[in-house]
Protein backbone atom coordinates (compact mmCIF):
# COMPACT_ATOMS: atom_id res chain seq x y z
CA UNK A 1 -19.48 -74.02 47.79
CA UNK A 2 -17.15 -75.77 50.34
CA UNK A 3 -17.72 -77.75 52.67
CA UNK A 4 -20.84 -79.61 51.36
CA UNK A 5 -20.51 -82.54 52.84
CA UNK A 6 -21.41 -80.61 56.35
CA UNK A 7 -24.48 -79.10 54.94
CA UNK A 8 -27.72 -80.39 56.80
CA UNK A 9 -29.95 -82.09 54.61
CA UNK A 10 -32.26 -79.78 54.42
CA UNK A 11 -30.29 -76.94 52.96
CA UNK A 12 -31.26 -75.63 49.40
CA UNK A 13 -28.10 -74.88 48.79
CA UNK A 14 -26.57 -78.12 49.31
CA UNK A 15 -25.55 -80.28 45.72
CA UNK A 16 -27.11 -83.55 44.73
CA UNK A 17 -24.16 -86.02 44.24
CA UNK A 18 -25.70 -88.15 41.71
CA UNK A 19 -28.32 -87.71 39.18
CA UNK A 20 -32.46 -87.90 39.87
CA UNK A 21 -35.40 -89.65 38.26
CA UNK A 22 -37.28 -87.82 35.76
CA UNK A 23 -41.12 -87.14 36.93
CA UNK A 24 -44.16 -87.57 35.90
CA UNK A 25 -46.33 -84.18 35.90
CA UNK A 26 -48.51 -85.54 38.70
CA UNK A 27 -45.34 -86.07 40.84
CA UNK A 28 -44.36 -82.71 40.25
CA UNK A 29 -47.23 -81.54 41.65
CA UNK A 30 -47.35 -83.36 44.44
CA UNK A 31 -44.03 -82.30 45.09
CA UNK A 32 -44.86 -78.92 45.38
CA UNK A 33 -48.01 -79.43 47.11
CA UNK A 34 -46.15 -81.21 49.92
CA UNK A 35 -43.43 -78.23 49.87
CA UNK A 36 -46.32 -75.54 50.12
CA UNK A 37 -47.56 -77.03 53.02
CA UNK A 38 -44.29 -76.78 54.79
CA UNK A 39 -44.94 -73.25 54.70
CA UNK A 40 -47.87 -73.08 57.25
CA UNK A 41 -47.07 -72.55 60.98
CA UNK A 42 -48.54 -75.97 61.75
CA UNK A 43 -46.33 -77.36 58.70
CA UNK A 44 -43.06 -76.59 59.96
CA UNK A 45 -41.67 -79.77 60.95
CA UNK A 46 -38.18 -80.74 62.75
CA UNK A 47 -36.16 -82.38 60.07
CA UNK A 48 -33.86 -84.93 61.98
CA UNK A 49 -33.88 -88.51 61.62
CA UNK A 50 -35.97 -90.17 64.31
CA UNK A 51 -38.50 -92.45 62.14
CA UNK A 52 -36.04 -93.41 59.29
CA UNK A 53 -34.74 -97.43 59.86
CA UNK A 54 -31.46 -96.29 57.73
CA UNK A 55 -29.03 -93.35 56.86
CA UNK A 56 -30.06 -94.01 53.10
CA UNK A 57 -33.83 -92.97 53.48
CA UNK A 58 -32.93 -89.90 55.65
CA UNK A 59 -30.52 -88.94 52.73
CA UNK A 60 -33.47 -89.67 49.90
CA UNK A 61 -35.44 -87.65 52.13
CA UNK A 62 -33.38 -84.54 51.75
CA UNK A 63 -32.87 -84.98 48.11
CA UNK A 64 -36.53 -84.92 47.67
CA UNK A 65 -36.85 -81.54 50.06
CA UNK A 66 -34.25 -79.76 48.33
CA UNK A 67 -35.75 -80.87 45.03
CA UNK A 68 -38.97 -79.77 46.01
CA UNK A 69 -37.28 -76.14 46.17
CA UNK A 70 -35.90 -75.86 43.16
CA UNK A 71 -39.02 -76.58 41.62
CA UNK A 72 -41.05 -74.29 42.96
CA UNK A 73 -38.34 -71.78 42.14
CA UNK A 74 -38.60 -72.76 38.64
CA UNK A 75 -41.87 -72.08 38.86
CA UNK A 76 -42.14 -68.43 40.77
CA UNK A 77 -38.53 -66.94 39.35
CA UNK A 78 -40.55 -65.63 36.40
CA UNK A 79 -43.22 -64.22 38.63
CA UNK A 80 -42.08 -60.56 40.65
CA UNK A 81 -45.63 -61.52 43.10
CA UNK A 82 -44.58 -65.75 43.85
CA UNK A 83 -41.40 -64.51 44.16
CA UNK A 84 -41.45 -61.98 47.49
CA UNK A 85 -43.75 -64.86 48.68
CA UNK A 86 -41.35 -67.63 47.89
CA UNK A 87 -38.63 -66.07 49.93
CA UNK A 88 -40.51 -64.83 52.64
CA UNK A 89 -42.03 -68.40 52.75
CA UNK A 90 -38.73 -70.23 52.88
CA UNK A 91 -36.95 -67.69 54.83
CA UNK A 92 -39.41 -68.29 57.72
CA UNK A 93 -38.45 -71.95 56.64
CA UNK A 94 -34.91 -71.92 56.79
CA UNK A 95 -34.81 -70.15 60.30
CA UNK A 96 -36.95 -72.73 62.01
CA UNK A 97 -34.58 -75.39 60.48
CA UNK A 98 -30.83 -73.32 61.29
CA UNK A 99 -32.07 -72.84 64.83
CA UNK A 100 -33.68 -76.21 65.63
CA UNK A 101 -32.35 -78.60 63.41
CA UNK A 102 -28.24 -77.70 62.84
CA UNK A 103 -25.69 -78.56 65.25
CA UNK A 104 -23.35 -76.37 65.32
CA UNK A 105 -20.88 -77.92 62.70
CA UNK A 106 -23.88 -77.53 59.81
CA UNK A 107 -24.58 -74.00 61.50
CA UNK A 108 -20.76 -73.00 60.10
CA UNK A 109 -20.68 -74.61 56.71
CA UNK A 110 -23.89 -72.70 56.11
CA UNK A 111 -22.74 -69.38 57.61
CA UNK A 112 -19.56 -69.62 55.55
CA UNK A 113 -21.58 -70.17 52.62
CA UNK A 114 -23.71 -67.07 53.52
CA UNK A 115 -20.74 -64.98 54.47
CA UNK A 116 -18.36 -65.77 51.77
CA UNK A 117 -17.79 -63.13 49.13
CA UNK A 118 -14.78 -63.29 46.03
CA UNK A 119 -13.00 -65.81 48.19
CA UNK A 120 -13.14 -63.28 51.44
CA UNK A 121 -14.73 -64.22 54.67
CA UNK A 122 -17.00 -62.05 56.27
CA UNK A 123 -17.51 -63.90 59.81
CA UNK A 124 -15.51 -65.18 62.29
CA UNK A 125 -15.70 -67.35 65.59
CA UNK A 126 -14.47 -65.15 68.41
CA UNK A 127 -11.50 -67.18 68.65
CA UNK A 128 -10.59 -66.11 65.11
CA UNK A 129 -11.37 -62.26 65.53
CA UNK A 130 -9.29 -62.54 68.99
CA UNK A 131 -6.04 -63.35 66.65
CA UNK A 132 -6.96 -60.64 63.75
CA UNK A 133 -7.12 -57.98 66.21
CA UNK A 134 -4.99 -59.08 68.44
CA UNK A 135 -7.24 -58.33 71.84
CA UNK A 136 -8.10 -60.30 74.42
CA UNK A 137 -12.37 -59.65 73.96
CA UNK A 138 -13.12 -61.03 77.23
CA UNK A 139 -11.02 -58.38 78.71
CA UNK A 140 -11.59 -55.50 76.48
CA UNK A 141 -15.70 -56.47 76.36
CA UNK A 142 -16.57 -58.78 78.93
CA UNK A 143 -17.78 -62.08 76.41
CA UNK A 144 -16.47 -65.15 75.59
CA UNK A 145 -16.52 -67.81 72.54
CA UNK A 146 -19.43 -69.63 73.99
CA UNK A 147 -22.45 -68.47 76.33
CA UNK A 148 -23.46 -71.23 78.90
CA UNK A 149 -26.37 -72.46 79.61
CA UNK A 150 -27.27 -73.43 83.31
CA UNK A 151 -30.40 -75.52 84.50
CA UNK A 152 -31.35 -75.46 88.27
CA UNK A 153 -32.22 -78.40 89.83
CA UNK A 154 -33.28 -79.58 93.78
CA UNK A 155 -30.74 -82.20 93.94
CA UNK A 156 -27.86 -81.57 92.23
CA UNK A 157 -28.12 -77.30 92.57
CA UNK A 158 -26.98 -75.90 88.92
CA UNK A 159 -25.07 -77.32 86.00
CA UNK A 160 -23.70 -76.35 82.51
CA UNK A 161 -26.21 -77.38 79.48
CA UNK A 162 -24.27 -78.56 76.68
CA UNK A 163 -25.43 -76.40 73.67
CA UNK A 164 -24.77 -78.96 70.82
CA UNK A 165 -26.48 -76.69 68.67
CA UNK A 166 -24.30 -73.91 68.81
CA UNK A 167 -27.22 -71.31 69.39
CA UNK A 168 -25.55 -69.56 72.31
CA UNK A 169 -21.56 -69.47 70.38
CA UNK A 170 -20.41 -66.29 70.19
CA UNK A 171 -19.63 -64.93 66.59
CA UNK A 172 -18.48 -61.87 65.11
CA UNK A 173 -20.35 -60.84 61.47
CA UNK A 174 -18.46 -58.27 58.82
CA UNK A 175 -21.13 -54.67 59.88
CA UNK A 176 -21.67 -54.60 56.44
CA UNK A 177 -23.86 -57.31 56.57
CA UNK A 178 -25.59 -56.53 59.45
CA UNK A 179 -26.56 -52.86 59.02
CA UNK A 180 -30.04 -53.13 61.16
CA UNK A 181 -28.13 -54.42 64.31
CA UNK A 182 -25.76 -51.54 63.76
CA UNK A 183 -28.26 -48.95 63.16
CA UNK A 184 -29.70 -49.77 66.01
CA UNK A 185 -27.07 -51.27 68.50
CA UNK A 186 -28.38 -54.07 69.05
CA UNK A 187 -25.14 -56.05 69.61
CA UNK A 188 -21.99 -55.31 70.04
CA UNK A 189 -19.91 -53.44 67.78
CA UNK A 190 -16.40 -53.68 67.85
CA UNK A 191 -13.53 -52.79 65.10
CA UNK A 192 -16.01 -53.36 62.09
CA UNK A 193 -17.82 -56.02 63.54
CA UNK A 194 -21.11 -57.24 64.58
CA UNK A 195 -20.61 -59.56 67.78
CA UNK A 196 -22.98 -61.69 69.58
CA UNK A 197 -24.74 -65.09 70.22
CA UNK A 198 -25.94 -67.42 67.03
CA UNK A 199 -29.64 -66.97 68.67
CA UNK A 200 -29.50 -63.20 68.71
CA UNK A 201 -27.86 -63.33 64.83
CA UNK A 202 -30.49 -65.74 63.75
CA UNK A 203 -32.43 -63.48 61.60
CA UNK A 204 -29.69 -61.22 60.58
CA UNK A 205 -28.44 -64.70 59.10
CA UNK A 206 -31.99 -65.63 57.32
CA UNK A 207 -31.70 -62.19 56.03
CA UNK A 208 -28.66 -63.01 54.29
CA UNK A 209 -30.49 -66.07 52.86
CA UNK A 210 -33.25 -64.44 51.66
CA UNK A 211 -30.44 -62.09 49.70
CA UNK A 212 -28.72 -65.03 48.30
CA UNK A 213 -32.07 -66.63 46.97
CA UNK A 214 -33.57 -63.50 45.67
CA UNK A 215 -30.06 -63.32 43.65
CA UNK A 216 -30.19 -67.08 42.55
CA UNK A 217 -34.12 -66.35 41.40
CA UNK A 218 -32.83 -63.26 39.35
CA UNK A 219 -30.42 -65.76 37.72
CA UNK A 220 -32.94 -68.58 37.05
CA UNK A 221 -35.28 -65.88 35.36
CA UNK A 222 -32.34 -64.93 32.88
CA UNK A 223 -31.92 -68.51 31.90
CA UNK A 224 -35.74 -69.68 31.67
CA UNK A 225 -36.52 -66.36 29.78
CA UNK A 226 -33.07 -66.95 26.93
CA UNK A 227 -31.92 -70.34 27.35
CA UNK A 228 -34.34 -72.95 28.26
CA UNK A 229 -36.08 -75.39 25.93
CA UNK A 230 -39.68 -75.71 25.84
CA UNK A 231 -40.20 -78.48 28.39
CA UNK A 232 -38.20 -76.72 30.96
CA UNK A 233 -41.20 -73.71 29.95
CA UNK A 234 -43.50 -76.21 29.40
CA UNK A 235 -43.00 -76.96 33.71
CA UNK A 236 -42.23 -73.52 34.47
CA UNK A 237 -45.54 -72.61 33.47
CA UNK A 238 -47.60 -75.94 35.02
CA UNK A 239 -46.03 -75.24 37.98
CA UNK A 240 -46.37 -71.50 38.01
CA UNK A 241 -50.33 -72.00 37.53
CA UNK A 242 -50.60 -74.41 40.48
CA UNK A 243 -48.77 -72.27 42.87
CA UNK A 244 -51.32 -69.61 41.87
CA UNK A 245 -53.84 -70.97 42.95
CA UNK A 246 -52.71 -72.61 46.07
CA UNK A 247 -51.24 -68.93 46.95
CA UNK A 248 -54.87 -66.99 46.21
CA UNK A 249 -56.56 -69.99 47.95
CA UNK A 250 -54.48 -69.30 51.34
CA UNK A 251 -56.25 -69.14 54.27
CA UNK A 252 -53.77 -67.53 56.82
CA UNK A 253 -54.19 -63.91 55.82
CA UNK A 254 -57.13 -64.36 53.87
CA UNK A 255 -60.03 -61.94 55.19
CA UNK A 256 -63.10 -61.57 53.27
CA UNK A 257 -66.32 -59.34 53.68
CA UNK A 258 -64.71 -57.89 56.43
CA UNK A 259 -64.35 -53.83 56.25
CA UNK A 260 -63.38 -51.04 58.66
CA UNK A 261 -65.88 -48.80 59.51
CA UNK A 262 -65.57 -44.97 60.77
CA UNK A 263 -62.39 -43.64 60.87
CA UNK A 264 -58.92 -45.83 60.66
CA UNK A 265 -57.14 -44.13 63.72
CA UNK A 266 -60.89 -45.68 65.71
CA UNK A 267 -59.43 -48.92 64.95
CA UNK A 268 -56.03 -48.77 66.53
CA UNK A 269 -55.38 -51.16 68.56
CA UNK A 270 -56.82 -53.53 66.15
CA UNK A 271 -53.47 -52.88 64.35
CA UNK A 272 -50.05 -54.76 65.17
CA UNK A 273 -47.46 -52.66 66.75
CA UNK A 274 -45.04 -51.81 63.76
CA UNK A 275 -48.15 -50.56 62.43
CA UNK A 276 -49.15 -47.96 65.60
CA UNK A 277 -45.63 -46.87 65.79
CA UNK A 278 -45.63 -45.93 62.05
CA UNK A 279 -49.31 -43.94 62.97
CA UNK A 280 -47.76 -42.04 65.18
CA UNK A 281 -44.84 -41.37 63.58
CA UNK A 282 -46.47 -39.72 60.80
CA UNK A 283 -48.66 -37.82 63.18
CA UNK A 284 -46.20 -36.61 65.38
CA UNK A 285 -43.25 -35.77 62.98
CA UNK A 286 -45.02 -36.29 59.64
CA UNK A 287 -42.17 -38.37 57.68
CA UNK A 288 -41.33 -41.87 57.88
CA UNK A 289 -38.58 -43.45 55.45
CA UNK A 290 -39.61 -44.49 51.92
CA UNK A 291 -39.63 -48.58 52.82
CA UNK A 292 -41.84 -47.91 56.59
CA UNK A 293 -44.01 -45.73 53.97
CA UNK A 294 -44.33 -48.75 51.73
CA UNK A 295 -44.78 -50.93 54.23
CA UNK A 296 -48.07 -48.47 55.73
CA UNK A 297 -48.98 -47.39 52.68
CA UNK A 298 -50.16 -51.85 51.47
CA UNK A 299 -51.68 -52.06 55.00
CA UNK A 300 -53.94 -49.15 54.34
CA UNK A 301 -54.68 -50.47 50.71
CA UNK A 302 -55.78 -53.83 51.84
CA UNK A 303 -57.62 -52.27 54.37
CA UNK A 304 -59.56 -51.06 51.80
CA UNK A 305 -58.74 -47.45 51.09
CA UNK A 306 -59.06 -46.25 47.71
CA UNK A 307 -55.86 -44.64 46.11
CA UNK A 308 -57.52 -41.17 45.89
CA UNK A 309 -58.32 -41.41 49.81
CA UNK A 310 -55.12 -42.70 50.72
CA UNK A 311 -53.52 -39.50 48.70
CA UNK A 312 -55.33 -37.09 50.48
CA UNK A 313 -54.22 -39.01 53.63
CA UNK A 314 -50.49 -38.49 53.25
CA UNK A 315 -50.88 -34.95 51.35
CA UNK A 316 -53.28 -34.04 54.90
CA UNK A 317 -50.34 -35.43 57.14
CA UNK A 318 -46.56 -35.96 55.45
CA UNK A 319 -44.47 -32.72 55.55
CA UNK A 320 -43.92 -33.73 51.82
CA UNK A 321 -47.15 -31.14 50.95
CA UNK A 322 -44.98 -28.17 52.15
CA UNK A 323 -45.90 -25.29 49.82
CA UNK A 324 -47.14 -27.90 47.21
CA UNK A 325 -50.84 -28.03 45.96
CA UNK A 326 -52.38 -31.39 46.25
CA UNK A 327 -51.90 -31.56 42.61
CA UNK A 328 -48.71 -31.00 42.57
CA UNK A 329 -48.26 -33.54 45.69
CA UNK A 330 -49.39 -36.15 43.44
CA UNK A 331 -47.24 -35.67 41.24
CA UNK A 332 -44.53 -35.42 43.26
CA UNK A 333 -44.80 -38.06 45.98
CA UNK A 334 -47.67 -39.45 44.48
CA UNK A 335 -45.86 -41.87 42.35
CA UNK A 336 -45.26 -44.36 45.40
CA UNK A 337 -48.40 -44.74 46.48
CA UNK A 338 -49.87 -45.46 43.25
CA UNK A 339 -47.52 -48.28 42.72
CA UNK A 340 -48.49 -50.02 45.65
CA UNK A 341 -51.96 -50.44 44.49
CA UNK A 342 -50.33 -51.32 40.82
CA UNK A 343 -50.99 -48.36 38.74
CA UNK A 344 -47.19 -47.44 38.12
CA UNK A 345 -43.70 -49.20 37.35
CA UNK A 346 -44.14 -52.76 36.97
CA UNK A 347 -48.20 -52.51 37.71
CA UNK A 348 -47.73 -55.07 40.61
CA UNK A 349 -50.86 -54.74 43.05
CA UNK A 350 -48.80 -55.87 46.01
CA UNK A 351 -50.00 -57.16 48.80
CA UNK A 352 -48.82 -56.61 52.46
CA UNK A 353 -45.54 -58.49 53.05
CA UNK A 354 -44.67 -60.46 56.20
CA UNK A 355 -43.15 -60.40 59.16
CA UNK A 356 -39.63 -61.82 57.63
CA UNK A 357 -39.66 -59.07 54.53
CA UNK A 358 -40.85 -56.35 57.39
CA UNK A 359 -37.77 -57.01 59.20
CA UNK A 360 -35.25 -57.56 57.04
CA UNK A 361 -36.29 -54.07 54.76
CA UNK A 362 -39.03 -52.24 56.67
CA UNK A 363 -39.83 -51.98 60.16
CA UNK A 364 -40.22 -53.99 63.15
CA UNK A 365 -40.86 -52.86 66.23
CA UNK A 366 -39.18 -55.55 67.84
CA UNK A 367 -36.22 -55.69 65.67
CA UNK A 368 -35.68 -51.84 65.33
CA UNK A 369 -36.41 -50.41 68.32
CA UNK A 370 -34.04 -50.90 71.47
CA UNK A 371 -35.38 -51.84 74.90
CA UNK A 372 -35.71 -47.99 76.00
CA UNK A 373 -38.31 -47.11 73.75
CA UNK A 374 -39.93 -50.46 74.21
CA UNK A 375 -40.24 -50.48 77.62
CA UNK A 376 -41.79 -47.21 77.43
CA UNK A 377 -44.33 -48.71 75.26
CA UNK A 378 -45.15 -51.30 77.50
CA UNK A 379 -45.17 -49.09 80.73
CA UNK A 380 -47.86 -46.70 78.94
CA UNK A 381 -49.74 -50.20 78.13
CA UNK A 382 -50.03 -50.68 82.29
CA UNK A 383 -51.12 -47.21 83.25
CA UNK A 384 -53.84 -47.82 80.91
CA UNK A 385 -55.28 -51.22 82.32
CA UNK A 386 -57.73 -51.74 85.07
CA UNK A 387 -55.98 -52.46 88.42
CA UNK A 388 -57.41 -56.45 88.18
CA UNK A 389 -55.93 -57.10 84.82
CA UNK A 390 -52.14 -55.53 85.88
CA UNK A 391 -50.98 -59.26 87.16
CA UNK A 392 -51.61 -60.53 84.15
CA UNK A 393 -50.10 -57.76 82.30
CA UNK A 394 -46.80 -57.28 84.33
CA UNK A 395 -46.34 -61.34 83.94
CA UNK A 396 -46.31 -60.94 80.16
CA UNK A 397 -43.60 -57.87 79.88
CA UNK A 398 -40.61 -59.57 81.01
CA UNK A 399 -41.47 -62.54 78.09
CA UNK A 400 -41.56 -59.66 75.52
CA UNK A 401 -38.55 -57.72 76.95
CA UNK A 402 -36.40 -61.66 76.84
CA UNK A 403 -37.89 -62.53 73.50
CA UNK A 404 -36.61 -59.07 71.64
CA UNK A 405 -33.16 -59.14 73.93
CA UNK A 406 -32.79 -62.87 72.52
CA UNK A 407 -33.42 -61.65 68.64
CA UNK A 408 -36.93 -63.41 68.55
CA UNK A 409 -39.23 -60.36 67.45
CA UNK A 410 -41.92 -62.60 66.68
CA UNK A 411 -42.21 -64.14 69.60
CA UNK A 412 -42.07 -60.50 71.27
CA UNK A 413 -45.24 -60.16 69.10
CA UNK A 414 -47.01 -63.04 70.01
CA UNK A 415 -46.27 -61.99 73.71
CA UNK A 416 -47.51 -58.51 72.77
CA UNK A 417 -51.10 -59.92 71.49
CA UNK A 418 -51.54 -61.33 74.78
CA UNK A 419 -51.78 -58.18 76.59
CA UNK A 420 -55.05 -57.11 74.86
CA UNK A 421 -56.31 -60.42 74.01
CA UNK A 422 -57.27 -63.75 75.47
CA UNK A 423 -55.01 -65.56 72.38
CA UNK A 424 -51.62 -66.77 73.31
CA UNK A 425 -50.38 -67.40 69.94
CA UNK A 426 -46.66 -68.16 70.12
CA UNK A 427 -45.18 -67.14 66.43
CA UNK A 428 -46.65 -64.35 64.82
CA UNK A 429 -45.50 -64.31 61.06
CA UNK A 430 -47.27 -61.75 59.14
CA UNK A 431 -49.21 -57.98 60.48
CA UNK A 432 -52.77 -59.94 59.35
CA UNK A 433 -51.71 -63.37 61.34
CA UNK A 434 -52.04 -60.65 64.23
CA UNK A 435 -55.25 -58.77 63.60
CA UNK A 436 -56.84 -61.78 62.61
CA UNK A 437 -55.88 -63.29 66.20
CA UNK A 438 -56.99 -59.91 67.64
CA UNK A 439 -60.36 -59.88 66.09
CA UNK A 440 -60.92 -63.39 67.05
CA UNK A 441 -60.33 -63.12 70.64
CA UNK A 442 -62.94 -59.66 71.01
CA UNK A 443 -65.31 -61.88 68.75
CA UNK A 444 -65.59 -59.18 66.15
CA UNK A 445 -67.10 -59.79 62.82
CA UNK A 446 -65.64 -56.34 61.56
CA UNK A 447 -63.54 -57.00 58.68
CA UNK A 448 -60.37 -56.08 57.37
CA UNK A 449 -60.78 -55.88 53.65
CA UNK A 450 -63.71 -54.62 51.84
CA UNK A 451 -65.34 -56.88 49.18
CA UNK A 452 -63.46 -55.41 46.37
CA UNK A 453 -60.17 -56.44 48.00
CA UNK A 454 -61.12 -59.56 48.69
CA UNK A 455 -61.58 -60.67 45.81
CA UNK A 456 -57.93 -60.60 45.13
CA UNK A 457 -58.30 -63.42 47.47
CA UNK A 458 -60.44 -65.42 45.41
């Protein structure tokens, strides 16, 4: 790694200088105790120094947060299940922090880090793509290195807002690494590259830190499984137990003795939006790609559908049953859906990823979709409301339009909640965080997993 001295504090990657106490097993655990609780939208807390008398404590501070990571990737490398939720937790984590607590010197160590491959760099400042392609960008596109910010006020009419933390620089990412912008135009690209604000790149770059920790996982797996002694097993396993339990014990997307009665397409607009637009996907074309099919196919098992139901579901509407009997559609294309619910490959009984894993390898309809098709969506939303609820309705669309033109889909989903509900949640993290906010607000008691699921949950 260069540049580690400019790595925030709070950065995983960053390197301890000097050596660190050995714990005590109870330390351990309160170590990861206090990291698991980071994890909850009311944990997530700015890491700056306000409250510390001395430079020294902030630093200890950061040694013990990016300590606290690596041991609760000791303990979930092992583990396929921890290990989805271990990124997905921390790459929720890390975006909070690179937006709100970087300036924009720690924002370019750690995109250099992220963007660095065999010595090449795969981003550059506009400044620096300017000179490799020798164009003037404002000229040929209209944008330059840095967006300004302007505040209105009475007295002194508008003025520039310094943006010390970079969010609104311009940068230009290698396409390669940004295939879901370029699939779906989202920003500009020009000459190979992806070009556009630090905001609107924000979760293209937590994507690429989810990749880089899934990779250093794989890595610590090979070395606990062949090379580690017996204590380093020893804590691998202590910790591994712990985190099970604190995991199954979770309340956020824990539903129990709830279960969907009649049929599912009665319930929705229960159901978060990626979720509809996959619905009607497969019932208007019948085929959706093999990760949106994934992504459906956990949401209808932990809705409580029983793999023989949920066959007969896709065989009765995916084109895949073309001149097949359903016997022979099971065998065919029923391999997928049987490993969802566990009974194939690895015999993982996965459960329904969130919003950060949805994004970065499924679908979002605020991240996939441009504004066209969303707008659309939206418009369809006002024909449908009674003339006294339209104020409300038309005040909310321009927050979800500016949230998904600003990169923030889960904001845009927060804002989207609002327009059936009474809850104005402002995050929404994971498809159940929604329906559970949904269900809340109408005061329904109808659940969302039957008993047998929930006690998964357990």
């Amino acid at each position: 790694m260069n540049n580690n001295t400019t790595y925030p504090e709070w950065y995983p990657f960053k390197q301890d200088k000097s050596g660190q106490k050995t714990l005590r097993d109870d330390e351990i655990i309160n170590f990861i105790v206090d990291r698991y609780n980071l994890y909850s939208p009311n944990g997530l807390k700015d890491f700056i120094k306000e409250g510390y008398e001395d430079w020294s404590e902030f630093l200890e501070r950061g040694q013990k947060d990016r300590r606290q990571h690596r041991l609760i990737a000791l303990g979930v490398c092992t583990d396929a299940r921890l290990s989805q939720w271990f990124i997905e937790m921390e790459g929720d984590l890390f975006r909070h922090r690179f937006a709100k607590n970087s300036n924009w010197e720690e924002k370019e160590s750690i995109i250099n880090h992220l963007y660095e491959f065999n010595g090449e760099k795969l981003w550059k400042t506009l400044f620096e793509l300017e000179e490799e392609i020798e164009e003037d960008l404002h000229e040929v596109l209209g944008i330059t290195e840095h967006t300004s910010k302007r505040v209105r006020t009475s007295i002194h009419g508008s003025y520039e807002l310094q943006d010390i933390l970079g969010n609104s620089k311009v940068i230009a990412l290698d396409f390669r690494y940004a295939t879901t912008l370029v699939k779906n135009r989202k920003s500009i690209l020009y000459n190979g590259w992806i070009i556009d604000t630090v905001e609107k790149l924000t979760t293209t770059i937590k994507n690429r830190f989810e990749e880089l920790l899934e990779n250093k996982l794989r890595s610590d797996e090979e070395r606990v499984k062949y090379q580690a002694g017996g204590e380093i097993k020893r804590l691998q396993e202590m910790i591994n137990q712990k985190l099970q339990k604190l995991v199954q014990n979770r309340l956020e997307y824990k539903f129990e003795n709830i279960k969907l009665e009649g049929s599912f397409q009665n319930h929705y607009q229960k159901f978060p939006p990626c979720i509809q637009d996959l619905m009607n996907a497969v019932d208007t074309v019948g085929y959706i790609g093999h990760w949106e099919r994934f992504q459906l196919g956990i949401f209808l098992k932990q809705m409580g559908m029983p793999v023989d139901e949920q066959l007969e579901f896709w065989y009765n509407k995916a084109v895949d049953n073309i001149n097949l009997s359903f016997d022979e559609f099971k065998k065919k294309a029923g391999y997928v859906i049987r490993h969802i619910y566990g009974m194939e490959g690895g015999k993982v009984d996965y459960d329904m990823p969130n919003c950060s894993t949805i994004q970065n390898k499924m679908y979002c309809t605020f991240r996939h979709k441009d504004i066209e098709f969303i707008t659309s969506k939206l418009n369809s939303i006002v024909k449908d409301v009674k003339e006294e609820d339209k104020s409300k309705i038309t005040s909310i669309l321009p927050r979800i339009i500016d949230a998904t033109l600003r990169g923030q889909p889960n904001l845009a989903c927060g804002f989207y909640l609002q327009l059936n509900t009474d809850q104005n949640p402002e995050y929404i993290n994971h498809p159940f965080n929604y329906m559970r906010e949904f269900l809340q607000s109408v005061g329904s008691t109808e659940s969302i997993i039957s008993d047998e699921q929930s006690k998964l949950k357990e």
